[in-house]
N, C-alpha and C. Protein backbone atom coordinates (compact mmCIF):
# COMPACT_ATOMS: atom_id res chain seq x y z
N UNK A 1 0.85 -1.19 0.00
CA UNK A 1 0.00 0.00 0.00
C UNK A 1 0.89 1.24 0.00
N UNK A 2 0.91 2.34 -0.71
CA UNK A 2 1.20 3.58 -1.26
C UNK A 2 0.95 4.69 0.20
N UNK A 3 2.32 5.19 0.86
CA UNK A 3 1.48 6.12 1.38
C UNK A 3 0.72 7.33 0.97
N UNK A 4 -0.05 7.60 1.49
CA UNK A 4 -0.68 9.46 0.64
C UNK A 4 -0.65 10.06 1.61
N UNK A 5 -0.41 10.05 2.25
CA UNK A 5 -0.70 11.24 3.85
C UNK A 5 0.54 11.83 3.42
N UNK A 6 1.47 12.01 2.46
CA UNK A 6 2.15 12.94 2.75
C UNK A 6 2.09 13.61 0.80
N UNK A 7 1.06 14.94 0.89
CA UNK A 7 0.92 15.64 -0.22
C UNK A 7 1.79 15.87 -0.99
N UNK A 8 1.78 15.93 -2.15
CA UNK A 8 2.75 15.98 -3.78
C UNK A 8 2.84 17.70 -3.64
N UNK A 9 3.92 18.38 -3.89
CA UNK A 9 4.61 19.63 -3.66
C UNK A 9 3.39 20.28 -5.16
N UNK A 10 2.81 21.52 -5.18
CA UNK A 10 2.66 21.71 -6.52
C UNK A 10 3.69 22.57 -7.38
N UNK A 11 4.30 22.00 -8.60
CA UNK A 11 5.56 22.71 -8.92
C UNK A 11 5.87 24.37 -9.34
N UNK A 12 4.09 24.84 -9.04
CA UNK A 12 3.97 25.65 -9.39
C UNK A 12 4.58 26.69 -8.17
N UNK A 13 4.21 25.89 -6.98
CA UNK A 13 4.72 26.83 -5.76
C UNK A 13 5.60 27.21 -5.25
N UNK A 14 6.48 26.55 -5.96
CA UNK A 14 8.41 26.46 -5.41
C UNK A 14 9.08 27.77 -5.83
N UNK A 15 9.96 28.12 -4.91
CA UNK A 15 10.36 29.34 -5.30
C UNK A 15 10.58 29.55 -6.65
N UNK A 16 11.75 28.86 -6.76
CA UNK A 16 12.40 29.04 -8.57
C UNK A 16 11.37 29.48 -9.87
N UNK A 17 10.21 28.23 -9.55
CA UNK A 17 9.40 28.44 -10.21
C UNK A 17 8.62 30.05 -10.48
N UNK A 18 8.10 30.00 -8.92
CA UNK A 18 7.64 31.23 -8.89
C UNK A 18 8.02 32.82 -9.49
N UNK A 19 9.50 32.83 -9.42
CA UNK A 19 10.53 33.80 -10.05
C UNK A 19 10.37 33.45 -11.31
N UNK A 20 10.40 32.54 -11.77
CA UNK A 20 10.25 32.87 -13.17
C UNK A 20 9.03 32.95 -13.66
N UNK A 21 7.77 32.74 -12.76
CA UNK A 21 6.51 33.30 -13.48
C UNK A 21 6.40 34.97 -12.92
N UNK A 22 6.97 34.99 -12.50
CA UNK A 22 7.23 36.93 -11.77
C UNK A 22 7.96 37.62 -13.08
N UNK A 23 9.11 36.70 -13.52
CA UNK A 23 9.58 37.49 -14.62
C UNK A 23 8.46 37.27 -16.50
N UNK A 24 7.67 36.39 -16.44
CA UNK A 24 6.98 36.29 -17.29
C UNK A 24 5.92 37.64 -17.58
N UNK A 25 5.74 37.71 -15.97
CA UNK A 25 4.34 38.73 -15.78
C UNK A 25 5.14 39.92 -15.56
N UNK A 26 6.78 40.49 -15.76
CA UNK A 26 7.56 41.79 -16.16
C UNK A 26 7.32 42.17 -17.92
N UNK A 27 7.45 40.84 -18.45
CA UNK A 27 6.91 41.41 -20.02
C UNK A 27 6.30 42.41 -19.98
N UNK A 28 4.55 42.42 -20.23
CA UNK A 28 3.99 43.26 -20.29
C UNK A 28 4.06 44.75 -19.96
N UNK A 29 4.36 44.84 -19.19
CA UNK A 29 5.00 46.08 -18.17
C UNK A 29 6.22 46.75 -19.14
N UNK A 30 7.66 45.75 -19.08
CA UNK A 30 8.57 46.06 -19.98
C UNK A 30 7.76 46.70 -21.40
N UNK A 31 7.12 46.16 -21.83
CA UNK A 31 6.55 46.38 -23.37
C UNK A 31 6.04 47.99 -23.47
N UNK A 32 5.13 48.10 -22.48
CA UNK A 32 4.53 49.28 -22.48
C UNK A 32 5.70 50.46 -22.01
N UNK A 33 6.47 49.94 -21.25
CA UNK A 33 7.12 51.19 -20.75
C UNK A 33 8.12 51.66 -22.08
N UNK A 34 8.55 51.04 -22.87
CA UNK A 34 9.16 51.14 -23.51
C UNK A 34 8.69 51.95 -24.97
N UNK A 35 7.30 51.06 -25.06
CA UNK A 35 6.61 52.11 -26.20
C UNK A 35 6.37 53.54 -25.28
N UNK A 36 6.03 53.91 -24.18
CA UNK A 36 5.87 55.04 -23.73
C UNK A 36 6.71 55.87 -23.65
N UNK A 37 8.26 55.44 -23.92
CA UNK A 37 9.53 56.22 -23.54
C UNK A 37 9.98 56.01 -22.54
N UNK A 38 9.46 55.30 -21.47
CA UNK A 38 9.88 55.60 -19.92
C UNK A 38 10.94 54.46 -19.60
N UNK A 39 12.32 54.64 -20.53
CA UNK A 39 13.48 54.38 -20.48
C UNK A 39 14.04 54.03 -19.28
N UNK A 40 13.71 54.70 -18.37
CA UNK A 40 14.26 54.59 -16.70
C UNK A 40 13.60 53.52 -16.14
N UNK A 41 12.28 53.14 -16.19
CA UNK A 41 11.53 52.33 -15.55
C UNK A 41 11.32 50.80 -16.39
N UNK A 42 12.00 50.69 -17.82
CA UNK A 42 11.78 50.03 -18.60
C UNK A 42 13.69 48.97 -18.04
N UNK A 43 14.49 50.16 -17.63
CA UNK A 43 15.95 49.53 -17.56
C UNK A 43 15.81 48.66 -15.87
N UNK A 44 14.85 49.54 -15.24
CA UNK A 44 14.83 49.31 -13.73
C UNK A 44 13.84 47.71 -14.13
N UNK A 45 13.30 47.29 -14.53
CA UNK A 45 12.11 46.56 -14.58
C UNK A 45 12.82 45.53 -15.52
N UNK A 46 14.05 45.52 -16.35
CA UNK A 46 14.82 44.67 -16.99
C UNK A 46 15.65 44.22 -16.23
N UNK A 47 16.21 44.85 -15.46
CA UNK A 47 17.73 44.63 -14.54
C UNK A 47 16.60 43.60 -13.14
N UNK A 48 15.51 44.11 -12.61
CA UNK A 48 14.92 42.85 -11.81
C UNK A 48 14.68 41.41 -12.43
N UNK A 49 14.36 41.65 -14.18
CA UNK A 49 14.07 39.83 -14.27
C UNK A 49 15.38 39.73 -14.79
N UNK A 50 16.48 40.15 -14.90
CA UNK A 50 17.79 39.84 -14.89
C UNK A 50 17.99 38.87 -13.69
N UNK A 51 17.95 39.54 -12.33
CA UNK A 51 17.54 39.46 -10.53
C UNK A 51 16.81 37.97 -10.67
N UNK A 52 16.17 37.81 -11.05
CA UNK A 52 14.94 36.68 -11.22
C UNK A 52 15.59 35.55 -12.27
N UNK A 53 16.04 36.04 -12.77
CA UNK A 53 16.49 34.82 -13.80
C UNK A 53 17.79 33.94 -13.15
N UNK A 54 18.86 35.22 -12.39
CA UNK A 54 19.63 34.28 -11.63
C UNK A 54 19.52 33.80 -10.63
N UNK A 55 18.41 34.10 -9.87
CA UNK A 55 17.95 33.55 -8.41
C UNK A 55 17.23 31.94 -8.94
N UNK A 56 16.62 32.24 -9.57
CA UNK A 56 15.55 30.77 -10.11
C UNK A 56 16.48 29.38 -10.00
N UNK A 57 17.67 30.06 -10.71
CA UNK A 57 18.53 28.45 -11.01
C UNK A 57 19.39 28.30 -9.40
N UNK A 58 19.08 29.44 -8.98
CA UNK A 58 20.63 29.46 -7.93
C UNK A 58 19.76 28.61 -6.69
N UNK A 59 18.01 29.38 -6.38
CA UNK A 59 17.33 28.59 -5.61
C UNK A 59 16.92 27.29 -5.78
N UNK A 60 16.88 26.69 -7.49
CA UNK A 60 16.41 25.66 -7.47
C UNK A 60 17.38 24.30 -7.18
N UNK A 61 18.93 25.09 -7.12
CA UNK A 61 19.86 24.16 -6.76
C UNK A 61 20.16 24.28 -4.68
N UNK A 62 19.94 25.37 -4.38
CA UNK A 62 20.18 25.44 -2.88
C UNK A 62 19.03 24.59 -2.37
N UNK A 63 17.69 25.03 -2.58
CA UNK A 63 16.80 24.12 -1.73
C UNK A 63 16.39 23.28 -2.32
N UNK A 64 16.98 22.60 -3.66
CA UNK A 64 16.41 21.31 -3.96
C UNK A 64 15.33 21.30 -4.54
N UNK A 65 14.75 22.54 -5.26
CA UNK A 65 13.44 22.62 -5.74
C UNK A 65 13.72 22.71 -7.27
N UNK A 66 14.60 21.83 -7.94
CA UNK A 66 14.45 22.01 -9.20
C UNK A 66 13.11 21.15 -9.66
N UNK A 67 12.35 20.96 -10.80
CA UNK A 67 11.20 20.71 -11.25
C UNK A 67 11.14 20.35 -12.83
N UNK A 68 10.63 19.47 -13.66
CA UNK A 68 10.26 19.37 -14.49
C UNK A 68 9.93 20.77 -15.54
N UNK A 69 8.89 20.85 -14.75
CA UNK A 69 8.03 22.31 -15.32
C UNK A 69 8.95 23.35 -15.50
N UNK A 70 10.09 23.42 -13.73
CA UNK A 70 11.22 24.23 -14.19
C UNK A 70 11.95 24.71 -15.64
N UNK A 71 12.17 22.81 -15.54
CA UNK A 71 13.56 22.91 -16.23
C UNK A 71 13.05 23.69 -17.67
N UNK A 72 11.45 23.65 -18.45
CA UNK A 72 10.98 23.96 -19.59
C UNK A 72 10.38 25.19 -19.37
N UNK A 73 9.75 25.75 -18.51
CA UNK A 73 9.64 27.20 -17.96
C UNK A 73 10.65 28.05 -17.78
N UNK A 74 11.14 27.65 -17.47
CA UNK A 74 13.02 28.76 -17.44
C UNK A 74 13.09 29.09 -18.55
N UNK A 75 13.66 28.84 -19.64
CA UNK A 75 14.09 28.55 -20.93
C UNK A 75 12.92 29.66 -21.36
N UNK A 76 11.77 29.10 -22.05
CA UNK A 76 10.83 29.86 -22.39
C UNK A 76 10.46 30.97 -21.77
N UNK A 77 10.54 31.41 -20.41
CA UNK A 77 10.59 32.79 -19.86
C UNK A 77 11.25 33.55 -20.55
N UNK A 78 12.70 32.91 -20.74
CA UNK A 78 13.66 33.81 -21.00
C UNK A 78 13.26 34.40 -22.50
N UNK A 79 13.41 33.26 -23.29
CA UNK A 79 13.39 33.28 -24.84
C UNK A 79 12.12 34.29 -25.19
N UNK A 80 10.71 34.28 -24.67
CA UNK A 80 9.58 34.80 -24.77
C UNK A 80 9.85 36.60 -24.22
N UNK A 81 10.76 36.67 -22.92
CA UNK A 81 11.04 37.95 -22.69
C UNK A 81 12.11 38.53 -23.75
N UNK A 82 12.88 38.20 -23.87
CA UNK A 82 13.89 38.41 -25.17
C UNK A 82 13.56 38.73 -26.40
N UNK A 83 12.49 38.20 -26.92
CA UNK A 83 12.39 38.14 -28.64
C UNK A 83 11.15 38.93 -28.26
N UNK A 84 10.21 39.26 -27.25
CA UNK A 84 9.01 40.49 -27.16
C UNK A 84 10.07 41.30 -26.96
N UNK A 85 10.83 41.42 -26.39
CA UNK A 85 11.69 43.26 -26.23
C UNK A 85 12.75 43.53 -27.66
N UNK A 86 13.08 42.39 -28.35
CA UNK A 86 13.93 42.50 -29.76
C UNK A 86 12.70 43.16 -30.32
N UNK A 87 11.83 42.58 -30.34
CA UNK A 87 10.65 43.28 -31.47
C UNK A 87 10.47 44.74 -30.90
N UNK A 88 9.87 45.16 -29.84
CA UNK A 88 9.29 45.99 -29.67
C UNK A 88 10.80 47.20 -29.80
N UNK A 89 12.15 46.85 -29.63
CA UNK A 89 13.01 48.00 -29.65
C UNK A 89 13.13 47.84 -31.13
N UNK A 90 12.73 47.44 -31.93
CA UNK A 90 13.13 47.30 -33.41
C UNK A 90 12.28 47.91 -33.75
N UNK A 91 11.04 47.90 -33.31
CA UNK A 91 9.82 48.83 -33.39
C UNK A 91 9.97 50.26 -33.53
N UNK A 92 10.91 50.47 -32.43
CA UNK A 92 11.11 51.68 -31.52
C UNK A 92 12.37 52.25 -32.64
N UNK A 93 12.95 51.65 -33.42
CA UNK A 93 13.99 51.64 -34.14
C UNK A 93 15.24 52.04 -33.23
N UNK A 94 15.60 51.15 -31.86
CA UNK A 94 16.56 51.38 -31.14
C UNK A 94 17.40 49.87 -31.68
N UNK A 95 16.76 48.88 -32.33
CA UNK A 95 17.99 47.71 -32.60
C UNK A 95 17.67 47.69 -34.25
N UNK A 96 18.59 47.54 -34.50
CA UNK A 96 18.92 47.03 -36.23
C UNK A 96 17.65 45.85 -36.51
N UNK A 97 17.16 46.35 -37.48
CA UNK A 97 15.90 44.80 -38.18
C UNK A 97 16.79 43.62 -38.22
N UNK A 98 17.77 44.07 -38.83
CA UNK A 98 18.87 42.78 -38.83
C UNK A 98 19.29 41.19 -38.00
N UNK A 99 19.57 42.38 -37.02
CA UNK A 99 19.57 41.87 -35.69
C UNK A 99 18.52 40.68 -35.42
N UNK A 100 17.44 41.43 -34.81
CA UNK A 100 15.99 40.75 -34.60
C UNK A 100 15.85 39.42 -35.51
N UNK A 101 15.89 40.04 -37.20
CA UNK A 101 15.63 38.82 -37.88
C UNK A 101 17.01 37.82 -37.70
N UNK A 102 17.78 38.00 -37.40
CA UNK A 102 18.73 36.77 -37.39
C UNK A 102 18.30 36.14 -36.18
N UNK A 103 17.75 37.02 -35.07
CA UNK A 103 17.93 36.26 -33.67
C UNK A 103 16.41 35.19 -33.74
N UNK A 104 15.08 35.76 -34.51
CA UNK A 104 14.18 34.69 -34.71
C UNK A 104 14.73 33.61 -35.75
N UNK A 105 15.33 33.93 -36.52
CA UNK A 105 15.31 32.98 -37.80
C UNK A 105 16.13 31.71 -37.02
N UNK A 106 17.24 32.03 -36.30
CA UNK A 106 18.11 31.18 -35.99
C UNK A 106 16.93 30.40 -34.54
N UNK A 107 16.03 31.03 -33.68
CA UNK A 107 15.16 29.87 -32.64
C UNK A 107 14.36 29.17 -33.46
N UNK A 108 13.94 30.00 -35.15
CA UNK A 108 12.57 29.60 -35.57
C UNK A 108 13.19 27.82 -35.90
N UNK A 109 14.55 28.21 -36.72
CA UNK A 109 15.37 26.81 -37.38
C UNK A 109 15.82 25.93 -36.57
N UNK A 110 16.23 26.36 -35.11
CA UNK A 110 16.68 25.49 -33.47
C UNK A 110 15.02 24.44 -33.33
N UNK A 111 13.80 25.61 -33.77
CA UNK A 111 12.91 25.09 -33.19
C UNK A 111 12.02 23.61 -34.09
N UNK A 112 12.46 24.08 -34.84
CA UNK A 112 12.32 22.96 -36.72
C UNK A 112 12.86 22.08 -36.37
N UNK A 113 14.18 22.22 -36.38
CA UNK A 113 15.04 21.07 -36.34
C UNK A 113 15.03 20.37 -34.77
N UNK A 114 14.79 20.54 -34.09
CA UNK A 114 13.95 19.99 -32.06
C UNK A 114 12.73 18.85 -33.05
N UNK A 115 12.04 19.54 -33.57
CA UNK A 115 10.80 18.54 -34.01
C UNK A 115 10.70 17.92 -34.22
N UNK A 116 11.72 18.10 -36.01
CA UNK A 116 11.69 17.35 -36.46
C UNK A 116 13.21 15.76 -35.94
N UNK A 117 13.30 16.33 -34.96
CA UNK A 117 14.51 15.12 -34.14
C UNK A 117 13.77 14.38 -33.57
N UNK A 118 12.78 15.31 -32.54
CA UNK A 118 11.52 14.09 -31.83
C UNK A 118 10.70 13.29 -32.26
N UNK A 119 10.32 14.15 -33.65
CA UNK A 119 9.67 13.19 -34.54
C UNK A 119 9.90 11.56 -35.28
N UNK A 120 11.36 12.14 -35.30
CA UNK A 120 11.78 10.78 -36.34
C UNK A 120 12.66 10.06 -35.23
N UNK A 121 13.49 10.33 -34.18
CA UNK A 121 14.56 9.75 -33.78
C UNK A 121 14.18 9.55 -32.26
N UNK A 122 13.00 10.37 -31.99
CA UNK A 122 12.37 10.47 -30.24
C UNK A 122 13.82 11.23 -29.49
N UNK A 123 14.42 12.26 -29.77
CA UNK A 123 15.35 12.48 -29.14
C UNK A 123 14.66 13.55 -28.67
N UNK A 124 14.89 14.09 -26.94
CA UNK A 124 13.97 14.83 -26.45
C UNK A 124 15.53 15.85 -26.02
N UNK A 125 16.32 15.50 -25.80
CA UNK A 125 17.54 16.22 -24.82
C UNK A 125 18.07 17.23 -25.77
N UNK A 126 17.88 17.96 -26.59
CA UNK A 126 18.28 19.21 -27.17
C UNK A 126 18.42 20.40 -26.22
N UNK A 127 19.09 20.30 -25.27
CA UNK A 127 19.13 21.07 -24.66
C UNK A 127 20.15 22.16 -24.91
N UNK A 128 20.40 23.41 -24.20
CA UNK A 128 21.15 24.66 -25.01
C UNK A 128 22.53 24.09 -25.16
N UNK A 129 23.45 24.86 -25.82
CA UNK A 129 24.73 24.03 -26.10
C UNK A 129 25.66 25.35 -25.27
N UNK A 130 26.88 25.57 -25.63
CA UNK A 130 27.68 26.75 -24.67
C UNK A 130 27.92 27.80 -25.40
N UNK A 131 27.48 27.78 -26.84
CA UNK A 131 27.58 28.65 -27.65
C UNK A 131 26.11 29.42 -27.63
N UNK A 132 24.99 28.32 -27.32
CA UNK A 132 23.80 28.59 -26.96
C UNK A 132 23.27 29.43 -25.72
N UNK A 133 24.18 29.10 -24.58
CA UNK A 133 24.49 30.04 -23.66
C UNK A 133 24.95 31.19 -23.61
N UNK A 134 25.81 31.19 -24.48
CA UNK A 134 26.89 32.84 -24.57
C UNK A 134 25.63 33.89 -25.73
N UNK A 135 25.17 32.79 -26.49
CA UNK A 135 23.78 33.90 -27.66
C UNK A 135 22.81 34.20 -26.66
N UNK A 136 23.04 33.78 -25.52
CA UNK A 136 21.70 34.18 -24.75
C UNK A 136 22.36 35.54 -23.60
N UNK A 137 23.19 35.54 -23.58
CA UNK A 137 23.74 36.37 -22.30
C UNK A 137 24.23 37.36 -23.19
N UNK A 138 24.58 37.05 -24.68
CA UNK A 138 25.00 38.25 -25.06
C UNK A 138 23.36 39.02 -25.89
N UNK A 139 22.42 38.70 -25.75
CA UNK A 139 21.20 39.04 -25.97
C UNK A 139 20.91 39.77 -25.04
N UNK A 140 20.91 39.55 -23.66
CA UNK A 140 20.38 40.31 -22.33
C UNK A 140 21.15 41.26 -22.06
N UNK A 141 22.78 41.12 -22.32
CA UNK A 141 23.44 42.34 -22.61
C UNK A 141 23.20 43.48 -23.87
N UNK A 142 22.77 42.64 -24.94
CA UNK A 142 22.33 44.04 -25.71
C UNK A 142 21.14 44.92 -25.41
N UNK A 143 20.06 43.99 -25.20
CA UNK A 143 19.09 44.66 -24.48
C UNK A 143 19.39 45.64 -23.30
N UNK A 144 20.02 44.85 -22.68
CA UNK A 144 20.11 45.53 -21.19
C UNK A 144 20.99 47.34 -21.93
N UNK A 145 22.64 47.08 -22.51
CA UNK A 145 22.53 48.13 -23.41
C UNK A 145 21.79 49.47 -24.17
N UNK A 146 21.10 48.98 -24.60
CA UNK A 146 20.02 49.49 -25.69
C UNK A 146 19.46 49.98 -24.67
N UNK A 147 18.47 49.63 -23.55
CA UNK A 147 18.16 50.71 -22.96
C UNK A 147 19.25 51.31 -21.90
N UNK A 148 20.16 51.28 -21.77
CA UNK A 148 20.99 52.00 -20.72
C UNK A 148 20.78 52.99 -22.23
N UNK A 149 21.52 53.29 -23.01
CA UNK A 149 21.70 54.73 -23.83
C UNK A 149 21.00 55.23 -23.74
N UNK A 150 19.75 54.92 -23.50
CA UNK A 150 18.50 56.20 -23.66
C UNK A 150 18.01 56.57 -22.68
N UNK A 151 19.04 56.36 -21.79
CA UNK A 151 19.41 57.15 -20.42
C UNK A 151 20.88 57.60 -20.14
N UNK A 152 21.92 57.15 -20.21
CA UNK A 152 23.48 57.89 -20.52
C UNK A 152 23.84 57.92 -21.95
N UNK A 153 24.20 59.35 -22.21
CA UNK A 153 24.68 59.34 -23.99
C UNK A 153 26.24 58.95 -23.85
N UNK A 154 26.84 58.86 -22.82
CA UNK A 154 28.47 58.55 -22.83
C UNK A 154 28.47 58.12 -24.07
N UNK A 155 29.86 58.09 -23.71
CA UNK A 155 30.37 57.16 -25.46
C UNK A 155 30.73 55.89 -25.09
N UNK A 156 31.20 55.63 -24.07
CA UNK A 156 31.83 54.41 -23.78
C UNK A 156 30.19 53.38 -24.05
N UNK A 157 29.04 53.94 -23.55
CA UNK A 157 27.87 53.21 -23.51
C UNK A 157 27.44 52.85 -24.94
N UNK A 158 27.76 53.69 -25.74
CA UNK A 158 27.60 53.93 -27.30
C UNK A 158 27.97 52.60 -27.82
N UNK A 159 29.73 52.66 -27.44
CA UNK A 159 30.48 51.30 -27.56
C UNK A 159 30.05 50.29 -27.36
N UNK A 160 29.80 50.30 -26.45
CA UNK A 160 29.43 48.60 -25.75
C UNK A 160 28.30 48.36 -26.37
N UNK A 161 27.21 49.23 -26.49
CA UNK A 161 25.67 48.83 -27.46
C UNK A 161 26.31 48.61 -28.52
N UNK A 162 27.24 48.98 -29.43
CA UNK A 162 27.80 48.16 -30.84
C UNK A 162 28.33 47.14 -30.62
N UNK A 163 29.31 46.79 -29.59
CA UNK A 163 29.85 45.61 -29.11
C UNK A 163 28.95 44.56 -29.31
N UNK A 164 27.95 44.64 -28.23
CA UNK A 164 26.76 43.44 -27.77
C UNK A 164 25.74 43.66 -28.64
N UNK A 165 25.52 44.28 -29.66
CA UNK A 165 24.81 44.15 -30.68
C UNK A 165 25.74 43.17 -31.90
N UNK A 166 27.07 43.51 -32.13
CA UNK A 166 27.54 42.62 -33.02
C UNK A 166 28.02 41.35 -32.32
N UNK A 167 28.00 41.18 -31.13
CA UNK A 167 28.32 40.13 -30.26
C UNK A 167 27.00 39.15 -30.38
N UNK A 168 26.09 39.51 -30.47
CA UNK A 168 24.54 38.79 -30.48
C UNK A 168 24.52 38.62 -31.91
N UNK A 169 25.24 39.15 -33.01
CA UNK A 169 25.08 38.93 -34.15
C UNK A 169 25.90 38.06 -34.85
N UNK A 170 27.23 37.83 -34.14
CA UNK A 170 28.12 37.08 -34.46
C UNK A 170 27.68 35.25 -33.65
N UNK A 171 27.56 35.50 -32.87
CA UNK A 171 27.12 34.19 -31.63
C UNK A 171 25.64 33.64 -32.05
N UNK A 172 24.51 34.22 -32.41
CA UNK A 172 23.52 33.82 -33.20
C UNK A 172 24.17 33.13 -34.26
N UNK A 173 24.60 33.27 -35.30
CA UNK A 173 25.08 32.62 -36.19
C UNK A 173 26.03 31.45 -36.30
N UNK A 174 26.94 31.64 -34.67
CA UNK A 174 27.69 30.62 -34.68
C UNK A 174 27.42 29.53 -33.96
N UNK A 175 26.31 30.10 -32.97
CA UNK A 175 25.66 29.33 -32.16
C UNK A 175 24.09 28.47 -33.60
N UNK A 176 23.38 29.06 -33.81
CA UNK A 176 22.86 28.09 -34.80
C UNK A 176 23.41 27.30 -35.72
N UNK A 177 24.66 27.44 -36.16
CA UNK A 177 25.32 26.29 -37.23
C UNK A 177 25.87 25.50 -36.13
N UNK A 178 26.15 25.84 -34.84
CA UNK A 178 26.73 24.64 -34.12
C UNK A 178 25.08 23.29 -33.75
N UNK A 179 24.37 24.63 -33.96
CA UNK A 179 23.47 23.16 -33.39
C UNK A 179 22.94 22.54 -34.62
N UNK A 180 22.87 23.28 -35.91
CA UNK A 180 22.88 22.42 -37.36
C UNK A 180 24.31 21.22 -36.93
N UNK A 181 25.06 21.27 -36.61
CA UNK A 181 26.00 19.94 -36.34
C UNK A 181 25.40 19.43 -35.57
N UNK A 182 25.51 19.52 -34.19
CA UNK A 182 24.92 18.78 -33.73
C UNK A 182 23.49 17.92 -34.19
N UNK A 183 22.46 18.60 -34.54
CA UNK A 183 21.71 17.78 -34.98
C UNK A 183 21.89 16.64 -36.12
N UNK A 184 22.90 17.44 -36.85
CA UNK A 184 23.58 16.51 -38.03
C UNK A 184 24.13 14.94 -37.72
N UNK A 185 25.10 15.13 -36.47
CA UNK A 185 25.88 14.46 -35.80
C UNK A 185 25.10 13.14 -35.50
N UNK A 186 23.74 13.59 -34.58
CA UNK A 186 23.19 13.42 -33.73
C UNK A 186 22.16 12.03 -34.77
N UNK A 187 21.65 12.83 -36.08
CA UNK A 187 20.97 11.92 -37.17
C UNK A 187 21.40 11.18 -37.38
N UNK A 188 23.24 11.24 -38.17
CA UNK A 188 23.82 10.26 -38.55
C UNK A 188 24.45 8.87 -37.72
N UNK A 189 24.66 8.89 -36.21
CA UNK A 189 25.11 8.19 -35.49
C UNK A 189 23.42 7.46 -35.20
N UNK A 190 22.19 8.17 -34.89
CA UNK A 190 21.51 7.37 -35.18
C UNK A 190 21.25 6.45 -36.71
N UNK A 191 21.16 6.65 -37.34
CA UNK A 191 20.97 5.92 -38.53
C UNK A 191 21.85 5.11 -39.00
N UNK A 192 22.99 5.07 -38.75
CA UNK A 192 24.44 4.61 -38.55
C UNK A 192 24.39 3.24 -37.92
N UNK A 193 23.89 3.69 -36.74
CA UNK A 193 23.92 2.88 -35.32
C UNK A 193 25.50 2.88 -34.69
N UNK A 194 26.48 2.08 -34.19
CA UNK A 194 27.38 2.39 -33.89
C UNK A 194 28.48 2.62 -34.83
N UNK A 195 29.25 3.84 -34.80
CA UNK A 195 30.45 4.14 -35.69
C UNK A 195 31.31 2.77 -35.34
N UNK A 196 32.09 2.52 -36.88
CA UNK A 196 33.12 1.25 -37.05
C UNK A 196 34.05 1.63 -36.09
N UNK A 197 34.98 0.96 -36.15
CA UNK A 197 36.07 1.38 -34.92
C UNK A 197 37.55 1.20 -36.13
């Protein structure tokens, strides 16, 4: 017999979790402040789910509350806050169209090629790679960027928004052909079955 007297956690309630539905529900907010101009409150309200994004992983490893739901909620927080603020500053004509379209084209083709892997091969573990990591941090740095200028005109700030704009432009690109290998890799050793020796 199964005990039940002791209740199933809901994964929704755990801290980690929770932080990252706090930073889901900053979107909106971010969006508007930004079409409004209010640059100050748009950088203050970016730099907290910055706050939120590193607490999530840091709590879900201290108290043991990592989660399923986590591990696929994280990810998509991020990616969903990221590519709504690429659009809306491209809008705003504060980031290059360029930009934007390389940074969807390269999740739209990550997200194709995920499918079509589960589809044919059941491979579920596509998880980010380290090149995949660095396109993501150098994304939150351009953003984060992009609005710092339209609050300090320095020059040095000038810089660094070209930096982490061609840094997100260079790493998008090198980061999606790495995972075109990998998936490549990944087909042929299945279909293969084991490489000869």
């Amino acid at each position: 017999m199964t005990d039940s007297s002791t209740p199933r956690r809901n994964p929704l309630s755990t801290a980690p979790n929770l932080l990252t539905i706090i930073r889901l529900c900053l979107a909106p907010f971010l969006v508007a402040c930004i079409l409004e101009n209010r640059f100050e409150v748009a950088f203050i309200l970016f730099v907290i789910a910055g706050i939120t994004d590193g607490l999530d992983g840091f709590l879900a490893r201290v108290l043991k509350q990592g989660t399923t739901l986590g591990q696929y909620l994280d990810p998509i927080a991020d990616k969903l806050l990221l590519s709504t603020l690429f659009v809306v500053l491209t809008y705003k004509s504060l980031i290059p169209t360029t930009v934007t379209v390389l940074v969807f084209g390269r999740d739209f083709a990550i997200l194709i090629v995920a499918a079509v892997m589960y589809a044919v091969v059941g491979r579920r573990d596509f998880g980010p790679s380290i090149f995949g990591k660095a396109n993501t941090l150098a994304e939150i740095m351009a953003v984060a960027v992009v609005l710092l200028h339209q609050l300090v005109t320095a020059k040095w700030v000038a810089v660094l928004r070209l930096i982490a704009l061609d840094a997100t432009i260079g790493l998008t690109i090198l980061s999606g052909l790495h995972y075109a290998w990998i998936a490549a890799h990944r087909s042929s050793a299945q279909a293969g079955g084991s490489a000869p020796q």
